[in-house]
C-alpha atoms as a PDB file:
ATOM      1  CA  UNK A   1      30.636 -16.079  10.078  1.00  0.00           C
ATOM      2  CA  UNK A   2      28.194 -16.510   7.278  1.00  0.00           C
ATOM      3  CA  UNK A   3      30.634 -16.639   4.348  1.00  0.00           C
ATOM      4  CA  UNK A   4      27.475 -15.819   1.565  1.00  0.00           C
ATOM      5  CA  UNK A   5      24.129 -14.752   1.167  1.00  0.00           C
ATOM      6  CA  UNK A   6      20.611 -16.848   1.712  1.00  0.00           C
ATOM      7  CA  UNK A   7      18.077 -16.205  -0.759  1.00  0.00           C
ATOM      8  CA  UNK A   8      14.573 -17.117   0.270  1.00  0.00           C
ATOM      9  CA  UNK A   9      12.734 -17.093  -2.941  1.00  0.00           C
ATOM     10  CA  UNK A  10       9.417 -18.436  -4.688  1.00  0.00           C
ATOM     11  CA  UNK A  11       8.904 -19.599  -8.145  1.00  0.00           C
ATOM     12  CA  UNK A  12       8.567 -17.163 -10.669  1.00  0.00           C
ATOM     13  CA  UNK A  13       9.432 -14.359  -9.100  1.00  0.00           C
ATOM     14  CA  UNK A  14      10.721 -11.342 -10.713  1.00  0.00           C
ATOM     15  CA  UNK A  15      12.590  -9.766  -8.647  1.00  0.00           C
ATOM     16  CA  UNK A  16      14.046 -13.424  -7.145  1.00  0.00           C
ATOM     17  CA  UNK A  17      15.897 -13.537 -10.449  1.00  0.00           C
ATOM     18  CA  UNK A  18      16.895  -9.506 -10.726  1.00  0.00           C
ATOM     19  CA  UNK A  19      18.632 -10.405  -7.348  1.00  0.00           C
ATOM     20  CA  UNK A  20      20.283 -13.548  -9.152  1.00  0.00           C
ATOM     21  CA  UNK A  21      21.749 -11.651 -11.990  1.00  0.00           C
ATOM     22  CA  UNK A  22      22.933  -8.991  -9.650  1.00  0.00           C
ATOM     23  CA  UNK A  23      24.715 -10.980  -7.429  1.00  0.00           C
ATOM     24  CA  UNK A  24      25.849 -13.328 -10.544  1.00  0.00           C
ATOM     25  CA  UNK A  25      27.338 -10.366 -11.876  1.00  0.00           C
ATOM     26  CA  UNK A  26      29.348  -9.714  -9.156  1.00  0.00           C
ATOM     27  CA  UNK A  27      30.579 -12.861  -8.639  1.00  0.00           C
ATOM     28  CA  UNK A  28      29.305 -13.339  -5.414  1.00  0.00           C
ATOM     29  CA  UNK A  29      27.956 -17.090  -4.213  1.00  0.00           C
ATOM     30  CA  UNK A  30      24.720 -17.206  -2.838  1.00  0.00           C
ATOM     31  CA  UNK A  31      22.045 -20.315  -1.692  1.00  0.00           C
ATOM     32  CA  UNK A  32      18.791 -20.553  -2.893  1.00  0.00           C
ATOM     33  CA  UNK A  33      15.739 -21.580  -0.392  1.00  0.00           C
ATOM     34  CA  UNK A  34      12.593 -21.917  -2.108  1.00  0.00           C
ATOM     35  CA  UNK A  35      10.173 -20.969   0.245  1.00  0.00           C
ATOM     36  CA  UNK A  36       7.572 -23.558  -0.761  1.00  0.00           C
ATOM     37  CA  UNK A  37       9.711 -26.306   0.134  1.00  0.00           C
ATOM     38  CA  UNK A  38      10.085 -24.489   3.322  1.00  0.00           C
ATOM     39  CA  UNK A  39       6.863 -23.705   4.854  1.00  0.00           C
ATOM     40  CA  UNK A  40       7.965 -22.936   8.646  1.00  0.00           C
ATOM     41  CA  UNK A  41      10.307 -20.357   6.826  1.00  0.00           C
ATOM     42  CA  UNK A  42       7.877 -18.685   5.400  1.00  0.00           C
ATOM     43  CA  UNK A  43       5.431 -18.915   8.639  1.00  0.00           C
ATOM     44  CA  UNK A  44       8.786 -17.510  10.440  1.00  0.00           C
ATOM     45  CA  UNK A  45       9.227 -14.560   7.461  1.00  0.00           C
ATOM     46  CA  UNK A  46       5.669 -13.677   7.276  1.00  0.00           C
ATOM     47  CA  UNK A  47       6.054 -12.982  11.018  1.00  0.00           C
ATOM     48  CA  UNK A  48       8.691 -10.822  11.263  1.00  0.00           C
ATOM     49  CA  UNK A  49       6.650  -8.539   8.374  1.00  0.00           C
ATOM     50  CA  UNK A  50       8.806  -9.832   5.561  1.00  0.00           C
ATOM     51  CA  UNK A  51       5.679  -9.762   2.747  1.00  0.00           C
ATOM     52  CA  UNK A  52       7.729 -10.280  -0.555  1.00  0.00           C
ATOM     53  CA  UNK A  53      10.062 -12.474  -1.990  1.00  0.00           C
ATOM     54  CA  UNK A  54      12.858 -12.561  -1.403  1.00  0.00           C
ATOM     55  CA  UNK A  55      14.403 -12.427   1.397  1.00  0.00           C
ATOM     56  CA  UNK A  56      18.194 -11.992   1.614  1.00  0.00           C
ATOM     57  CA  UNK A  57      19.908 -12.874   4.625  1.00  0.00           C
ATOM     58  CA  UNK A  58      23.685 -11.847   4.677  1.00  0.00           C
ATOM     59  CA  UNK A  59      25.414 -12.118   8.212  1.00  0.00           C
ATOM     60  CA  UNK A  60      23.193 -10.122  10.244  1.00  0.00           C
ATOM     61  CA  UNK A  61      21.255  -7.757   7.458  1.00  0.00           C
ATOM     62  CA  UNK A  62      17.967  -9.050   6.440  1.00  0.00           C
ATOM     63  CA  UNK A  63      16.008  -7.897   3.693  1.00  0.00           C
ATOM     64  CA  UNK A  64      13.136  -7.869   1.320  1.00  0.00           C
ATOM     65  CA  UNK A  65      12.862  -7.522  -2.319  1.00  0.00           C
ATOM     66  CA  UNK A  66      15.282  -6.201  -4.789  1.00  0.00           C
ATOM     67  CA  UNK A  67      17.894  -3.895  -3.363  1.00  0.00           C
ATOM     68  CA  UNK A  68      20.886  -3.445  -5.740  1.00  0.00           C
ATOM     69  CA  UNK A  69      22.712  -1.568  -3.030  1.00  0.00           C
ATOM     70  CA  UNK A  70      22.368  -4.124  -0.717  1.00  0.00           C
ATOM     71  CA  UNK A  71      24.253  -6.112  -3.169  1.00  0.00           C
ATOM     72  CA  UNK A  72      27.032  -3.744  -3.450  1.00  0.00           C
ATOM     73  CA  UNK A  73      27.565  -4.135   0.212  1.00  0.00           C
ATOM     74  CA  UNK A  74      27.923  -7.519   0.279  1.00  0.00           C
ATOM     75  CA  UNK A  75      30.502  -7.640  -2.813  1.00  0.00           C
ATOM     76  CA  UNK A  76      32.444  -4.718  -0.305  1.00  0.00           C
ATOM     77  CA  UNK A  77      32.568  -6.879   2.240  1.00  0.00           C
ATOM     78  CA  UNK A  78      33.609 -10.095   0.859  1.00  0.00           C
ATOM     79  CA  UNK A  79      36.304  -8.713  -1.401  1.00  0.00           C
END
């Protein structure tokens, strides 16, 4: 089981670091994948219609951008 979140992120990105503070603030642990170290991820992303950074995988929820309340899931389920 996937114990915390990827973050598929570019450089400069503003809501790449609104999801950092958010998840910071709750404590939770996350990885960081910059997409432009990781072209076949982004090939694979851009596929599956995910357009904007990031991307937040957490067990099997995927998502794009910003999403606060996806955040307050994840800090529910790992308490």
């Amino acid at each position: 089981m996937q114990l915390c979140p990827l973050v598929w992120s570019k450089p400069s990105c503003v809501q790449c670091n609104a999801t950092y503070r958010a998840l910071d603030s709750k404590g939770i642990d996350y990885e960081i994948h910059d997409l432009t170290e990781h072209p076949d991820a982004l090939d694979t992303l851009r596929n599956a219609n995910f357009l904007q950074a990031p991307v937040v995988q957490f067990r099997e929820d995927l998502w794009t951008g910003f999403r606060p309340d996806k955040i307050d899931e994840i800090a529910k389920a790992i308490a």
